[in-house]
Structures are given as C-alpha cells and as structure tokens.
Protein backbone atom coordinates (compact mmCIF):
# COMPACT_ATOMS: atom_id res chain seq x y z
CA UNK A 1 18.30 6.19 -34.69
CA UNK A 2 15.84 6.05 -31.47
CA UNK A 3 17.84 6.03 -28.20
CA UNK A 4 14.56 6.85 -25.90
CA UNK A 5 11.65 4.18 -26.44
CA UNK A 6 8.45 5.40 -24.65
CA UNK A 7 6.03 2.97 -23.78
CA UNK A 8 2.37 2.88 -21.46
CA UNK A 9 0.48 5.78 -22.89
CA UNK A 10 -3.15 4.98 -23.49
CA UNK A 11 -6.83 6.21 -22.51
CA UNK A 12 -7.23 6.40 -19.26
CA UNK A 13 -10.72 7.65 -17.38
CA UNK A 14 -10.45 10.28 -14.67
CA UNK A 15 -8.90 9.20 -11.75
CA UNK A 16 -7.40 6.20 -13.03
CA UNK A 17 -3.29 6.04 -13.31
CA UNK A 18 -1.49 5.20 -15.68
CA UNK A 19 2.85 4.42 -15.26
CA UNK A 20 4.81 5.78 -18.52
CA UNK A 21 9.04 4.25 -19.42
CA UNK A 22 11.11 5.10 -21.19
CA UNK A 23 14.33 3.23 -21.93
CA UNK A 24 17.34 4.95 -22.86
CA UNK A 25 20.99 4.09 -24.37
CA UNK A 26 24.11 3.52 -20.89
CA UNK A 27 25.76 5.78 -22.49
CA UNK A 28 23.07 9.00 -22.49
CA UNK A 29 21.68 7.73 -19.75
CA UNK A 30 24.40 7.26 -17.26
CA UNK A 31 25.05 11.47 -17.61
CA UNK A 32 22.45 12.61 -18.08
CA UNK A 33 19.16 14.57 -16.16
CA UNK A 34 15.80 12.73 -17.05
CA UNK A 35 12.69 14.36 -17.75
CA UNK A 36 8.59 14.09 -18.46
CA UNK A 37 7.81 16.87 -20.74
CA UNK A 38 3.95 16.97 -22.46
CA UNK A 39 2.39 19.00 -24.43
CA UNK A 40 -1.25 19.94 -25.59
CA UNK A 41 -2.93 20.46 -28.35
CA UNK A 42 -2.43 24.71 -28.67
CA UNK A 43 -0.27 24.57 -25.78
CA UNK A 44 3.49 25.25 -25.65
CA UNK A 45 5.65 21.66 -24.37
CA UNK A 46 6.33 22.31 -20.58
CA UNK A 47 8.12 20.42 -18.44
CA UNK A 48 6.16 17.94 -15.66
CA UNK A 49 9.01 16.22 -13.82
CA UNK A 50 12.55 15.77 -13.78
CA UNK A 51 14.79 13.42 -11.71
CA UNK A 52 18.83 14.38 -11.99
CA UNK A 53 21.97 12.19 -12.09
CA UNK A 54 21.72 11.99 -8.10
CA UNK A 55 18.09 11.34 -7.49
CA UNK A 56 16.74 14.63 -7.24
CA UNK A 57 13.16 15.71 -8.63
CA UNK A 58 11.40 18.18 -9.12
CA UNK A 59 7.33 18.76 -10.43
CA UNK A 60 5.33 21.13 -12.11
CA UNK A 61 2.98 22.47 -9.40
CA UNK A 62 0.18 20.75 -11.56
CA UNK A 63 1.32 17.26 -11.16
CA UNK A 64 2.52 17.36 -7.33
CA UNK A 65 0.97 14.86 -4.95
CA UNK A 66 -0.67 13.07 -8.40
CA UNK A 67 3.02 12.17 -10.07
CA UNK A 68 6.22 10.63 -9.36
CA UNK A 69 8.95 10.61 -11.64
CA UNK A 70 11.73 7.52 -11.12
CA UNK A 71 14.80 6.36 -12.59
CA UNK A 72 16.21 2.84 -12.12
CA UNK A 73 20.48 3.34 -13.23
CA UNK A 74 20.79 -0.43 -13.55
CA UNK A 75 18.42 -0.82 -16.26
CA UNK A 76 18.77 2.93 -18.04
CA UNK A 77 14.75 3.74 -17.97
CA UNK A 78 12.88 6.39 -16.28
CA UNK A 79 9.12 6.10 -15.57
CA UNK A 80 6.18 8.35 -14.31
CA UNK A 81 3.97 6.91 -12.47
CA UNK A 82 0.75 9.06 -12.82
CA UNK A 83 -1.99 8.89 -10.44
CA UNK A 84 -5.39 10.82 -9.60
CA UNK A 85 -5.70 11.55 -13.72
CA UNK A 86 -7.63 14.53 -14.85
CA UNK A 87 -8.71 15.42 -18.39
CA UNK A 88 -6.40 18.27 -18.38
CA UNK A 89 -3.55 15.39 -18.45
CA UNK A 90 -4.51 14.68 -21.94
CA UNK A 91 -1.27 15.01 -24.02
CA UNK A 92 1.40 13.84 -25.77
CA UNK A 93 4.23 13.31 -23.02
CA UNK A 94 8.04 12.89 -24.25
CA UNK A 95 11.32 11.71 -22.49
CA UNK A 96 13.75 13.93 -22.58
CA UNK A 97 17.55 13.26 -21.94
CA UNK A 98 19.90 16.37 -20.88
CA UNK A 99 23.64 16.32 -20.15
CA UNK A 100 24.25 16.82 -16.77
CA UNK A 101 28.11 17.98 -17.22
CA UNK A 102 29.59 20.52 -19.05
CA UNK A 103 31.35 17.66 -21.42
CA UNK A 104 27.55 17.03 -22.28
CA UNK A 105 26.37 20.23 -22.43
CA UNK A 106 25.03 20.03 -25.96
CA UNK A 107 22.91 16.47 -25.25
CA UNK A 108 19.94 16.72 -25.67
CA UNK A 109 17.89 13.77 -26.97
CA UNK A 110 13.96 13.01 -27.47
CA UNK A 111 11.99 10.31 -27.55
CA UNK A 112 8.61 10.14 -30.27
CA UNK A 113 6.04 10.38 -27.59
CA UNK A 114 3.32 8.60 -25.65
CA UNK A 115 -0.50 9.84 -26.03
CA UNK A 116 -2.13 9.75 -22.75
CA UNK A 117 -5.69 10.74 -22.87
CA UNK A 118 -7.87 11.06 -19.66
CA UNK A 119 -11.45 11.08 -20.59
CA UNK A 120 -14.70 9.01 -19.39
C-alpha cells in the first residue's frame, strides 16, 4: 500500500515556485529522516534536501538559497517549497522516508512521484 502521497507538482515557468507535500503514515514518520530526491530524464536520482528527526537540513549545492525543505510532526508531511525555478528543475521529485535509528535501519519507503516541469 502507499504510505507517502505526493502532491503540487505541475508546470511551472522559470522563476515561478512551486511548494511540493508529501504526507506520510505516524508511524514512519515519527522515526524517520525526510527527504526530496528527483531525478532526470538520463540522469541518476540524487538527493535535493533532507530535514532529520530534529530539524536539521541539508541541500544539494544546486537548490541552496532557491529551496527549503520543512516538516510539520503534528500532521506527518514534509514539503519543499521551491522558489527561483529553472528549467534544469524539470524532474520527477520523490519523498523518501529513512529510519533514523538503528531499530529502523532497514526503512526505507518511497512515494510514486511528482512531475515538476519548469519551462516557458
């Protein structure tokens, strides 16, 4: 079954923002490290922000200053809000759920994907 629902992808021109969720289950969510991964067509997946179990985040040098990964714990969903698009956005950007203890070591959980395409 689906336990991260991605929503707000779309076409977006350059510059424009755009603010991705993604909702996750208490239970993964409440251990775990969140993350923005995306990946282009011909291009490996890579990782464009994470936000741990206590807050901390951390960017891909491509997406600093333009992106800001959140998570709100009350109501188990992430979001990046994405700012200052460029056309070398344009990709398919999953949630990704990682255990952030050694109990959930092997927890690793995806959601389907968003399309976000930057383009005039």
């Amino acid at each position: 079954q689906v336990q991260l629902v991605e929503s707000g992808g779309g076409l977006v021109q350059p510059g424009g923002s755009l603010r991705l969720s993604c909702v996750a289950s208490r239970s993964i969510f409440s251990a775990s490290n969140m993350g923005w991964y995306r990946q282009a067509p011909g291009k490996e997946r890579e990782l464009v922000a994470v936000i741990r179990t206590v807050g901390i985040t951390n960017y891909a040098d491509s997406v600093k200053g333009r992106f800001t990964i959140s998570r709100d714990n009350a109501e188990n969903t992430v979001y990046l809000q994405m700012n200052s698009l460029k056309p070398e956005d344009t990709a398919v950007y999953y949630c990704n759920a990682k255990g952030a203890t050694i109990e959930t070591v092997f927890r690793d959980y995806w959601g389907q994907g968003t399309q976000v395409t930057v383009s005039s």
